[in-house]
Protein backbone atom coordinates (compact mmCIF):
# COMPACT_ATOMS: atom_id res chain seq x y z
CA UNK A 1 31.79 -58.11 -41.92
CA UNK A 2 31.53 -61.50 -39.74
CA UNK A 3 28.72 -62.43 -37.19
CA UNK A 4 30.29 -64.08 -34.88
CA UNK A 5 27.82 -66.66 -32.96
CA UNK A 6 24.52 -68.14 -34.08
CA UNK A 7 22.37 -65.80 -32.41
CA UNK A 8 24.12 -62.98 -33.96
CA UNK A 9 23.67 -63.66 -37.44
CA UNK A 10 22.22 -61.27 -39.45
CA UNK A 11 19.79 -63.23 -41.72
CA UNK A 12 19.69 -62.46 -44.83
CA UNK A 13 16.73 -63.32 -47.74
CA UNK A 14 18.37 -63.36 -50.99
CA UNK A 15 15.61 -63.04 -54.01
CA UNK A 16 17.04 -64.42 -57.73
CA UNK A 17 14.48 -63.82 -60.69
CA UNK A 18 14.96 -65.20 -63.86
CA UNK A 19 17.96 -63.09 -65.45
CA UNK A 20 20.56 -64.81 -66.85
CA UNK A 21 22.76 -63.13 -64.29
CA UNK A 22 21.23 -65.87 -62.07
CA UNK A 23 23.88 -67.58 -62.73
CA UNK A 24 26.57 -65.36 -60.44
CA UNK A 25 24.62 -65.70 -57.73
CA UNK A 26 25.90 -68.88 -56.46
CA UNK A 27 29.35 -66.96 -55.92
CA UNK A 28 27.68 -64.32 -53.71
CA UNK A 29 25.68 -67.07 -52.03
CA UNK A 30 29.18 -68.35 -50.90
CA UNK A 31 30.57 -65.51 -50.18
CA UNK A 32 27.60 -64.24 -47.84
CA UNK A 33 28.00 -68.12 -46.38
CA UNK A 34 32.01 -67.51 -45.52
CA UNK A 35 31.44 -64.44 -43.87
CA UNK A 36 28.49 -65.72 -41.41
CA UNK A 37 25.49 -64.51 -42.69
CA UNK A 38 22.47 -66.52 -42.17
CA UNK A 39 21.09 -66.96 -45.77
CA UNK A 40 17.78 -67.68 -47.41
CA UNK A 41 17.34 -67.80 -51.10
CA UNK A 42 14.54 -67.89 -53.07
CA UNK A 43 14.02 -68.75 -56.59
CA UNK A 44 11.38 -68.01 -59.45
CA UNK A 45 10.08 -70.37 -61.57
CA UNK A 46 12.58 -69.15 -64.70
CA UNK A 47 15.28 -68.91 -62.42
CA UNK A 48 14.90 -72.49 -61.81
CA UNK A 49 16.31 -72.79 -65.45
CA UNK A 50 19.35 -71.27 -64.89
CA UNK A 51 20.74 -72.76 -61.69
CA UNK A 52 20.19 -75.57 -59.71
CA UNK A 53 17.88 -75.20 -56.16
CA UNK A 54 20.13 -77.87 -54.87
CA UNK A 55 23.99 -76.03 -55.42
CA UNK A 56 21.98 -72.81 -53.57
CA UNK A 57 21.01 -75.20 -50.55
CA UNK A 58 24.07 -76.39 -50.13
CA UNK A 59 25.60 -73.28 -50.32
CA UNK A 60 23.41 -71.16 -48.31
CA UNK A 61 23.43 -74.31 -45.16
CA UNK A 62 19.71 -73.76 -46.04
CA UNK A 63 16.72 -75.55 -48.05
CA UNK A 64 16.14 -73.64 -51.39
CA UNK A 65 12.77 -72.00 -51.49
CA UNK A 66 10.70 -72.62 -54.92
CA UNK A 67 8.21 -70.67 -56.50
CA UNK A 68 6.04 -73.55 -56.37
CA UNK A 69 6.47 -73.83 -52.12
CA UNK A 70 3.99 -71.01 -51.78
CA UNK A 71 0.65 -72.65 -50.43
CA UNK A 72 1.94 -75.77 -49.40
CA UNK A 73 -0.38 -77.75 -47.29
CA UNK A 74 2.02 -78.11 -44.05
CA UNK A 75 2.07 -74.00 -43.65
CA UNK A 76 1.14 -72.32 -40.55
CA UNK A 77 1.59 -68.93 -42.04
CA UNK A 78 1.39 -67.59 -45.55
CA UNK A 79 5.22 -68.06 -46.63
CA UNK A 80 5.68 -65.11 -48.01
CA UNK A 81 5.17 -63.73 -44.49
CA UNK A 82 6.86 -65.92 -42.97
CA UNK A 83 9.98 -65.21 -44.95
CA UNK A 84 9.67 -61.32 -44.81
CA UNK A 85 9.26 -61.30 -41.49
CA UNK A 86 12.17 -63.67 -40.48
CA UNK A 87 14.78 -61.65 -42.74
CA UNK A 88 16.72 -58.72 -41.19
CA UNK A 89 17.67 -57.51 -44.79
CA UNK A 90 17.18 -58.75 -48.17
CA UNK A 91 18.61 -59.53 -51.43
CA UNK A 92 16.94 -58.91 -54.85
CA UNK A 93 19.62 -60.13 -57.63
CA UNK A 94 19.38 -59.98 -59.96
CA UNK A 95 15.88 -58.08 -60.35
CA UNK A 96 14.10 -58.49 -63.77
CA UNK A 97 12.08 -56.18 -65.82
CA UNK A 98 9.10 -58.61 -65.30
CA UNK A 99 9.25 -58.87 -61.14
CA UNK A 100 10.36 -54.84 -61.01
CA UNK A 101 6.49 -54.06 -63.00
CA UNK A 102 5.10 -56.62 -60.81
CA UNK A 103 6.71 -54.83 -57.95
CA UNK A 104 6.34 -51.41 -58.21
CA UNK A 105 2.15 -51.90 -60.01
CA UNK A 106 1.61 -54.15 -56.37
CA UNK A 107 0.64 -57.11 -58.54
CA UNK A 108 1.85 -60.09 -56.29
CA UNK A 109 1.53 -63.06 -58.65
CA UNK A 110 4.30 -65.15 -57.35
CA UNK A 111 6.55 -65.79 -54.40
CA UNK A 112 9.05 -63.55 -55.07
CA UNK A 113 6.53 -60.04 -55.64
CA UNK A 114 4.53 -61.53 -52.98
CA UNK A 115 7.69 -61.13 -50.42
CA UNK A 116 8.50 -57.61 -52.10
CA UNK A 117 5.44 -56.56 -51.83
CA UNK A 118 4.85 -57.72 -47.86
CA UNK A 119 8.24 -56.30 -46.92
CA UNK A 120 8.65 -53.17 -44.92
CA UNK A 121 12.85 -54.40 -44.22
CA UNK A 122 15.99 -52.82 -45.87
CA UNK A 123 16.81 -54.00 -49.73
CA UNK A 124 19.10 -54.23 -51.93
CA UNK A 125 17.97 -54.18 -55.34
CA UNK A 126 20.46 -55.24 -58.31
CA UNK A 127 18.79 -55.06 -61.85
CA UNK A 128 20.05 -56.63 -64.48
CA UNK A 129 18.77 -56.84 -68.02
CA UNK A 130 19.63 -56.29 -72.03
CA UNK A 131 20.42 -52.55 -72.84
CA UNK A 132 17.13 -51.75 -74.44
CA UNK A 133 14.77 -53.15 -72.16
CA UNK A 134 16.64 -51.52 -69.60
CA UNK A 135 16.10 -47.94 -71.06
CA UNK A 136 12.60 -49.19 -72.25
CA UNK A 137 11.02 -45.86 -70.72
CA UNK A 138 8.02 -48.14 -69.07
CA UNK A 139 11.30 -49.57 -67.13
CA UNK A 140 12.54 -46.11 -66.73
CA UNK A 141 9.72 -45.34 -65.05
CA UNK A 142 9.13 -48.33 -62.69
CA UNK A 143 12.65 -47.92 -61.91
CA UNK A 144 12.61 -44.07 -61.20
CA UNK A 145 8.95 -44.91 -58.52
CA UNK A 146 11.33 -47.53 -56.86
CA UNK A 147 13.64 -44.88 -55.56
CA UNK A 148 10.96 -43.53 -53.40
CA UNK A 149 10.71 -46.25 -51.12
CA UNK A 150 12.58 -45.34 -48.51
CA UNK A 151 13.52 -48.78 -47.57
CA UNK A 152 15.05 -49.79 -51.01
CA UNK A 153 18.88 -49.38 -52.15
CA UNK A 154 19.15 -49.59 -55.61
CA UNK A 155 22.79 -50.79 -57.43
CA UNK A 156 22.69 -49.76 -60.63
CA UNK A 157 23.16 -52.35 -63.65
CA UNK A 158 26.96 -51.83 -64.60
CA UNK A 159 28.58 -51.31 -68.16
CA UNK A 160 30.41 -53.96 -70.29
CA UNK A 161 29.54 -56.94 -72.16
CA UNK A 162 26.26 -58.59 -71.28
CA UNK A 163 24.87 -62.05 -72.31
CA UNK A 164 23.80 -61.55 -75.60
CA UNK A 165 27.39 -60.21 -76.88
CA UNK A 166 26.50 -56.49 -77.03
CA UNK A 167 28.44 -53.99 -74.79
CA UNK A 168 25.87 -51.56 -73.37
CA UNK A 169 24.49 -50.60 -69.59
CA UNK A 170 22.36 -53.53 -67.94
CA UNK A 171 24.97 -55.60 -66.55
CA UNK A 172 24.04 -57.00 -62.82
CA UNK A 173 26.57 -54.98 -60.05
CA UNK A 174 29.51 -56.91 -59.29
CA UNK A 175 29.17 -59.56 -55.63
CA UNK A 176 31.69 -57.71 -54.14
CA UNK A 177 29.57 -54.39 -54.51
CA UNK A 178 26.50 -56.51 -53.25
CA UNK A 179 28.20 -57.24 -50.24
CA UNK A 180 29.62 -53.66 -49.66
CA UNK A 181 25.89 -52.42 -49.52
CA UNK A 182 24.57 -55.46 -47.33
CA UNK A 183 27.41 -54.39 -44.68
CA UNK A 184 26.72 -50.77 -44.83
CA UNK A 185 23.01 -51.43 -43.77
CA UNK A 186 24.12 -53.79 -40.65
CA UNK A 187 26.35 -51.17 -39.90
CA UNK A 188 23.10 -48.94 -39.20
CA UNK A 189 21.63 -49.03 -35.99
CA UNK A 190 18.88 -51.64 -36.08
CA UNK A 191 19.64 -52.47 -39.64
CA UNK A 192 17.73 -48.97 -40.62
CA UNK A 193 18.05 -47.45 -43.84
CA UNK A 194 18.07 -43.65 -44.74
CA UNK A 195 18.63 -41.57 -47.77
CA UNK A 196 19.42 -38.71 -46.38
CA UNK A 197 21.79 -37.37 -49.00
CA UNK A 198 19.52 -36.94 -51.85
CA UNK A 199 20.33 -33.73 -54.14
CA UNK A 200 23.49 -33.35 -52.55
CA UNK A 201 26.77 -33.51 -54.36
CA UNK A 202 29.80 -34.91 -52.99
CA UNK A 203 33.47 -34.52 -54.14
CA UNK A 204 36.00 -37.11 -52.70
CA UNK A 205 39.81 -37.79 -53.17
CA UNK A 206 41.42 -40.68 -52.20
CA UNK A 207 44.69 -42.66 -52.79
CA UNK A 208 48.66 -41.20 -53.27
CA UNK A 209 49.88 -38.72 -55.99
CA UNK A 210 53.02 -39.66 -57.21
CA UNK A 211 56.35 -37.49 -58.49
CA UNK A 212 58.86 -38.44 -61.35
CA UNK A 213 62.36 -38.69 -59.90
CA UNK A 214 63.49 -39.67 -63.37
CA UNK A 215 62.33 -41.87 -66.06
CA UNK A 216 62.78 -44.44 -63.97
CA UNK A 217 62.11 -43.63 -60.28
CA UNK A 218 59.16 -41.52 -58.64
CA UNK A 219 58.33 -40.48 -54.98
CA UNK A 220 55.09 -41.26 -53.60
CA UNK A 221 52.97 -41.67 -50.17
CA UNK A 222 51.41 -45.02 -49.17
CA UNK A 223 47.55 -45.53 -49.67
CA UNK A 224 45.64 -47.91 -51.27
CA UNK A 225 42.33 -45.70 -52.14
CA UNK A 226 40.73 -47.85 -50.04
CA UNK A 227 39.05 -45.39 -47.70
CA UNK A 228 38.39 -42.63 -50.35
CA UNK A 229 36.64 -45.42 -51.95
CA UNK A 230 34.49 -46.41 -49.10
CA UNK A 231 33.57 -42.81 -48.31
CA UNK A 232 31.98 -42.27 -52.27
CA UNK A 233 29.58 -45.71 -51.90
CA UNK A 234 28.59 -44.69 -48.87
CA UNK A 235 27.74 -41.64 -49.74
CA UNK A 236 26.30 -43.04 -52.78
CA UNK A 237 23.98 -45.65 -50.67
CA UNK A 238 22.77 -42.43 -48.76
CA UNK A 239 21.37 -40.68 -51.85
CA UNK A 240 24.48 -38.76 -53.18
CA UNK A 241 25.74 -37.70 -56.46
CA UNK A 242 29.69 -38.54 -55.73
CA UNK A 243 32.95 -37.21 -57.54
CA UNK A 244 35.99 -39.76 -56.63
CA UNK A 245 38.94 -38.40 -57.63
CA UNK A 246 42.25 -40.60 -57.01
CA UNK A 247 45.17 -42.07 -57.52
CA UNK A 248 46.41 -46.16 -58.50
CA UNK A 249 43.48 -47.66 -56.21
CA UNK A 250 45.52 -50.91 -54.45
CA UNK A 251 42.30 -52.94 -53.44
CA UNK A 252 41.65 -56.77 -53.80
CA UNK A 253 37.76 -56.28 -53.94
CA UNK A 254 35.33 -54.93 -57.18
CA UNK A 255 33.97 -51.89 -55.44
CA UNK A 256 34.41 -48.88 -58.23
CA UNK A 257 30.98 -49.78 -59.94
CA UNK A 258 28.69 -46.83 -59.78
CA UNK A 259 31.09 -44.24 -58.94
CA UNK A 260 32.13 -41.21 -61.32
CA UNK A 261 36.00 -41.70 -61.37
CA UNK A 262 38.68 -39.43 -62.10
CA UNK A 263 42.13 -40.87 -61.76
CA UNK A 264 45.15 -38.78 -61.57
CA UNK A 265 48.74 -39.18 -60.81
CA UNK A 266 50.69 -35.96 -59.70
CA UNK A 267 49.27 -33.40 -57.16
CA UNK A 268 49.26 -30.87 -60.00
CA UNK A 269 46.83 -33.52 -61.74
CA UNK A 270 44.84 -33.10 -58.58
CA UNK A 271 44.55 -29.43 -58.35
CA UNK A 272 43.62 -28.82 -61.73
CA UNK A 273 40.51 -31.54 -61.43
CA UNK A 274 39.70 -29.90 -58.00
CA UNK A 275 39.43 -26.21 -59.00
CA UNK A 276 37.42 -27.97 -62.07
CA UNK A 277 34.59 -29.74 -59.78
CA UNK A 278 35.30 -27.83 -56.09
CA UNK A 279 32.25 -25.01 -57.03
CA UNK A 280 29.81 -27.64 -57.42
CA UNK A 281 30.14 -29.99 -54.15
CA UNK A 282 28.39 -29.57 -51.14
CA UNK A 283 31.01 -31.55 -49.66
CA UNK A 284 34.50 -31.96 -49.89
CA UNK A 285 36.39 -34.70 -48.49
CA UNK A 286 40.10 -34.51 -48.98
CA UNK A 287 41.58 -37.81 -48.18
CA UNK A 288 43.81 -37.88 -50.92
CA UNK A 289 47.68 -38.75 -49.61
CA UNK A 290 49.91 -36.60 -51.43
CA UNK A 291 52.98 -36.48 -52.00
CA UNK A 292 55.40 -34.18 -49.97
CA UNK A 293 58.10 -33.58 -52.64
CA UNK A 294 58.53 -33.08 -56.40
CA UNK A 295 61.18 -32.52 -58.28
CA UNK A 296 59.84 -29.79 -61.23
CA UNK A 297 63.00 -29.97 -63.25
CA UNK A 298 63.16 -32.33 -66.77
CA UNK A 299 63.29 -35.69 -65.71
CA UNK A 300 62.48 -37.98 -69.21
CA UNK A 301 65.69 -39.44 -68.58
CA UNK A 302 67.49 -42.03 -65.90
CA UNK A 303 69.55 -40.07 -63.78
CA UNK A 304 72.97 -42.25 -62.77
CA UNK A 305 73.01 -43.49 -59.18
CA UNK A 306 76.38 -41.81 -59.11
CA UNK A 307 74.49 -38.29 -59.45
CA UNK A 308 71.03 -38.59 -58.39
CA UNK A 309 71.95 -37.25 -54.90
CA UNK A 310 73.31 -33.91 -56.36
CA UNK A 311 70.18 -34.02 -58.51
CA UNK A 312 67.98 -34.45 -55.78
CA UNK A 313 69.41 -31.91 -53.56
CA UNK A 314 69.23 -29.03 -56.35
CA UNK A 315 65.53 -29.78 -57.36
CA UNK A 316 63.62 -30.97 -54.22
CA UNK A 317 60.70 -29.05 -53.73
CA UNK A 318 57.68 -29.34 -51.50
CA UNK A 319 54.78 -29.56 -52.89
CA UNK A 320 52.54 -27.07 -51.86
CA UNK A 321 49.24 -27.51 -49.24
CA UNK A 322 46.72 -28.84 -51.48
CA UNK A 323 43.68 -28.69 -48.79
CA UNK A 324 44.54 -25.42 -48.14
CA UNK A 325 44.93 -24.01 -51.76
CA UNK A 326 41.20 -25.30 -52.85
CA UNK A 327 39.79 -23.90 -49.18
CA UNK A 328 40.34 -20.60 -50.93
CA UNK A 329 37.79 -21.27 -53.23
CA UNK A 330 35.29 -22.61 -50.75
CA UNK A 331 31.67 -21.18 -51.16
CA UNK A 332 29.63 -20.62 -47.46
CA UNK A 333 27.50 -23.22 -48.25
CA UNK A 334 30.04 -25.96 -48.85
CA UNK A 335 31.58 -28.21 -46.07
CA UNK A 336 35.16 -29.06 -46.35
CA UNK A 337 36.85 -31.98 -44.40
CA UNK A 338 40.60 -32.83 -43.97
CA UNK A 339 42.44 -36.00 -43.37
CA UNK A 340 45.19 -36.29 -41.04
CA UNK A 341 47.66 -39.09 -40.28
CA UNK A 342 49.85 -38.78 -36.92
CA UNK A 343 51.54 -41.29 -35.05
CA UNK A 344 51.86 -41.27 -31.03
CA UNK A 345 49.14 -40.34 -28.23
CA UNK A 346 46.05 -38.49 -29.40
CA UNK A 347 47.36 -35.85 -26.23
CA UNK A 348 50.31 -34.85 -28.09
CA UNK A 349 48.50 -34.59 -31.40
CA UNK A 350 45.71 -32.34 -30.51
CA UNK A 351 47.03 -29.51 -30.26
CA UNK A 352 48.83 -29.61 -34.12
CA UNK A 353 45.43 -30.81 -35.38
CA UNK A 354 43.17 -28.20 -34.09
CA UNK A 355 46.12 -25.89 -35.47
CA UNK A 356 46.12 -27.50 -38.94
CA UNK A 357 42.18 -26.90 -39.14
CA UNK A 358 42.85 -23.07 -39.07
CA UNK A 359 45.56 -23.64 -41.44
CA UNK A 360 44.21 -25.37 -43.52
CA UNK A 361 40.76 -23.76 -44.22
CA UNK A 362 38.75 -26.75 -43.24
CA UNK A 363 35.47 -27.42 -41.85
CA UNK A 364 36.60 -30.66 -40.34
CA UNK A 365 39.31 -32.80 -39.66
CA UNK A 366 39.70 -36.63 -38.86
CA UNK A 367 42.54 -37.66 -37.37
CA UNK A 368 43.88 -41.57 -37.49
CA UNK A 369 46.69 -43.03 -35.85
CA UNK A 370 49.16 -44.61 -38.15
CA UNK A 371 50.87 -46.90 -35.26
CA UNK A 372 48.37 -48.56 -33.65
CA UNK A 373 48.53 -52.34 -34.02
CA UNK A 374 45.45 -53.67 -36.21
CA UNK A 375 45.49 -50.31 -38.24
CA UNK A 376 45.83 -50.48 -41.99
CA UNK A 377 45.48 -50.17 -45.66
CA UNK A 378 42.87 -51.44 -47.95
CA UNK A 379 39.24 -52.25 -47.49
CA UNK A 380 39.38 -54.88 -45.10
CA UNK A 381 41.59 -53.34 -42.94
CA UNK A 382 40.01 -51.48 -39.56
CA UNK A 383 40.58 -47.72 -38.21
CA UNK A 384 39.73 -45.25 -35.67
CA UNK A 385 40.32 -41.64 -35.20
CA UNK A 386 39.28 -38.48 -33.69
CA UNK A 387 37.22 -35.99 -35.81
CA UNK A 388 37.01 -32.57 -35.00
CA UNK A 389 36.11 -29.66 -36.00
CA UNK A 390 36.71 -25.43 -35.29
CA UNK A 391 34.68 -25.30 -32.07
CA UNK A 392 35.47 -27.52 -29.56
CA UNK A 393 33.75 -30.87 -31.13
CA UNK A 394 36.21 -34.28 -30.59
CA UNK A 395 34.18 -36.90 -31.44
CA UNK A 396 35.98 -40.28 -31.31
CA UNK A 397 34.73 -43.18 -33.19
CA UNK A 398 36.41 -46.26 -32.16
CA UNK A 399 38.04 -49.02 -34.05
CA UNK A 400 36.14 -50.54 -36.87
CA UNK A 401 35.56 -51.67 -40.47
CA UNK A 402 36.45 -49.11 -42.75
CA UNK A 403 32.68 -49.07 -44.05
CA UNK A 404 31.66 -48.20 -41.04
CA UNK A 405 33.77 -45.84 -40.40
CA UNK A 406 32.73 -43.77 -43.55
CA UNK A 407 29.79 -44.16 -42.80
CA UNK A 408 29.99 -42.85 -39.05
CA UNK A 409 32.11 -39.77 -40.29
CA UNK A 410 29.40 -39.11 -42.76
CA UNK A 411 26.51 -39.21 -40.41
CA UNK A 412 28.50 -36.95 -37.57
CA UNK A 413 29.33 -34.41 -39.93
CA UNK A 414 26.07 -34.13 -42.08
CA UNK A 415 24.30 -34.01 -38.99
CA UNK A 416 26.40 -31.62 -36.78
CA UNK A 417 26.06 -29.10 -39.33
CA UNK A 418 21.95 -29.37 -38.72
């Protein structure tokens, strides 16, 4: 998401602690640099060790701030006031066992807890650490009093194979995830925070089914899983358990960390996941693009060109409504929302949509023009679209990221049903 002047820039104070993920940092640094952020970064004293103050001034277009700058005799201010209160969102990556205690136990020995401690502005908060002092219960436990602050977004260390060559959990969240989270909060208004999805469960689809032709050729929809993705780690930023369920996700950008997966390929794959998890959402979100046809006959082998008209013409079937199969099992408590692609004026489409919401079972349905210039696939592409519902709501969001956009469906429909 790009600022586009000086005065616009959202300025951003990025906090690295002594992990040896330190050393990825520079990467986001850049990356937060190329899109226009106005960076900060400050560095502990063991951090200091692990990559160079110099390479993160040059990178951020900004001096790097030391442990050791704290009470410096040229201050006005105490810095770490100074700095909290010039940031419009902050950065903690990676975040340490060591600064978490010192965090969460208000013990502000250093520059870095001194800032944590003084700040009332959004965070982002990306642990990293070995596997066992990650589920060291004492870090348990700081960890679980950090998700009351109501200003903190935590990323959750990721799975794989960490510094000291054992595969475990404690892995710091990939940059591209960082970012994600950094442009969903300046996609709030006033850079606010909320988590107002706590103890609710959400099930997503996303992305196309696909149908074997023959051993060689299948039918399919185009869709990159790019929005279905969006919609789960935003919902998962606001305090959701999330369900993604999907098919061959066709995005550039590391932005599956943290998200229950289940990836399918046919729509009979996706109706027998669905009636598995549909009871225990609170919300459904059916974004999925499915395929129209199938062909259910035996098809392990290549047809010949020569006959795979004939073939097609005898076993061509449509596959049937998905959406409004699994609305038969909707509970009174659950909210179900449809996704609807049209082309030409929103005039001419209305009247089909507000049909297809009757149809189809739904609670809601957001409808986005396909043939509007701009208009896309994959996460960096932009979107608008009409969402309405069985009443007589038509709420149009205009065009913009596709973050935002999740996000703004989320926040209409969560808080239209109050």
């Amino acid at each position: 998401m790009k600022t586009n002047s000086n005065d616009s820039k959202i300025k951003v104070l990025l906090l690295i602690t002594g992990s040896i993920a330190a050393v990825r940092i520079p990467l986001l640094v850049s990356q937060l640099a190329k899109e226009n952020y106005e960076i900060r970064c400050v560095l502990s004293k063991n951090a200091e060790k692990l990559i160079k103050p110099l390479s993160i001034s040059i990178l951020s277009r900004n001096p790097c701030i030391l442990d050791n700058d704290q009470w410096l005799n040229n201050q006005s201010k105490p810095l770490h006031i100074e700095l909290s209160n010039w940031a419009d969102i902050l950065i903690i990556a990676p975040l340490t066992a060591t600064t978490l205690s010192k965090w969460v136990t208000g013990n502000a020995e250093g520059l870095i807890p001194s800032i944590l401690i003084a700040n009332l502005k959004p965070i982002i908060v990306a642990p990293a650490m070995n596997t066992q002092m990650w589920l060291n219960k004492a870090v348990q436990k700081n960890y679980e009093n950090l998700q009351n602050y109501e200003n903190v977004l935590t990323l959750n260390p990721s799975e794989g194979l960490l510094a000291c060559d054992a595969i475990g959990i404690g892995k710091i969240p990939p940059n591209d995830l960082i970012q994600l989270a950094l442009e969903f909060i300046t996609s709030q208004n006033e850079n606010t925070y909320r988590k107002d999805l706590i103890n609710k469960e959400i099930l997503i689809t996303g992305g196309c089914t696909s149908e074997k032709i023959d051993a060689a050729r299948h039918i399919t929809n185009k869709s990159s899983g790019a929005m279905g993705l969006l919609l789960s780690q935003v919902a998962k930023f606001r305090g959701a358990k999330v369900k993604y369920v999907h098919g061959p996700l066709k995005i550039d950008k590391d932005l599956t960390d943290g998200i229950k997966r289940y990836e399918i390929e046919t729509s009979d794959d996706l109706i027998r996941v669905l009636k598995n998890e549909i009871s225990n959402c609170d919300y459904f979100f059916m974004n999925a693009a499915v395929s129209d046809f199938k062909i259910p006959s035996d098809n392990s082998t290549k047809i010949p060109k020569n006959k795979i008209n004939d073939h097609l013409i005898k076993n061509f079937e449509l596959v049937p409504d998905i959406l409004k199969t699994i609305s038969a099992l909707k509970k009174d408590n659950q909210v179900f929302v449809g996704f609807c692609a049209f082309t030409g004026s929103i005039e001419e489409a209305r009247l089909t949509i507000k049909e297809k919401i009757i149809q189809k079972g739904c609670d809601y349905l957001f409808a986005n023009p396909i043939d509007l210039e701009g208009q896309g696939f994959g996460s960096l592409a932009k979107n608008e679209g009409w969402l309405f519902n069985k009443e007589n709501l038509e709420h149009h969001i205009k065009k913009t990221s596709k973050i935002d956009l999740a996000n703004k469906i989320i926040t209409q429909i969560i808080y239209e049903k109050k």
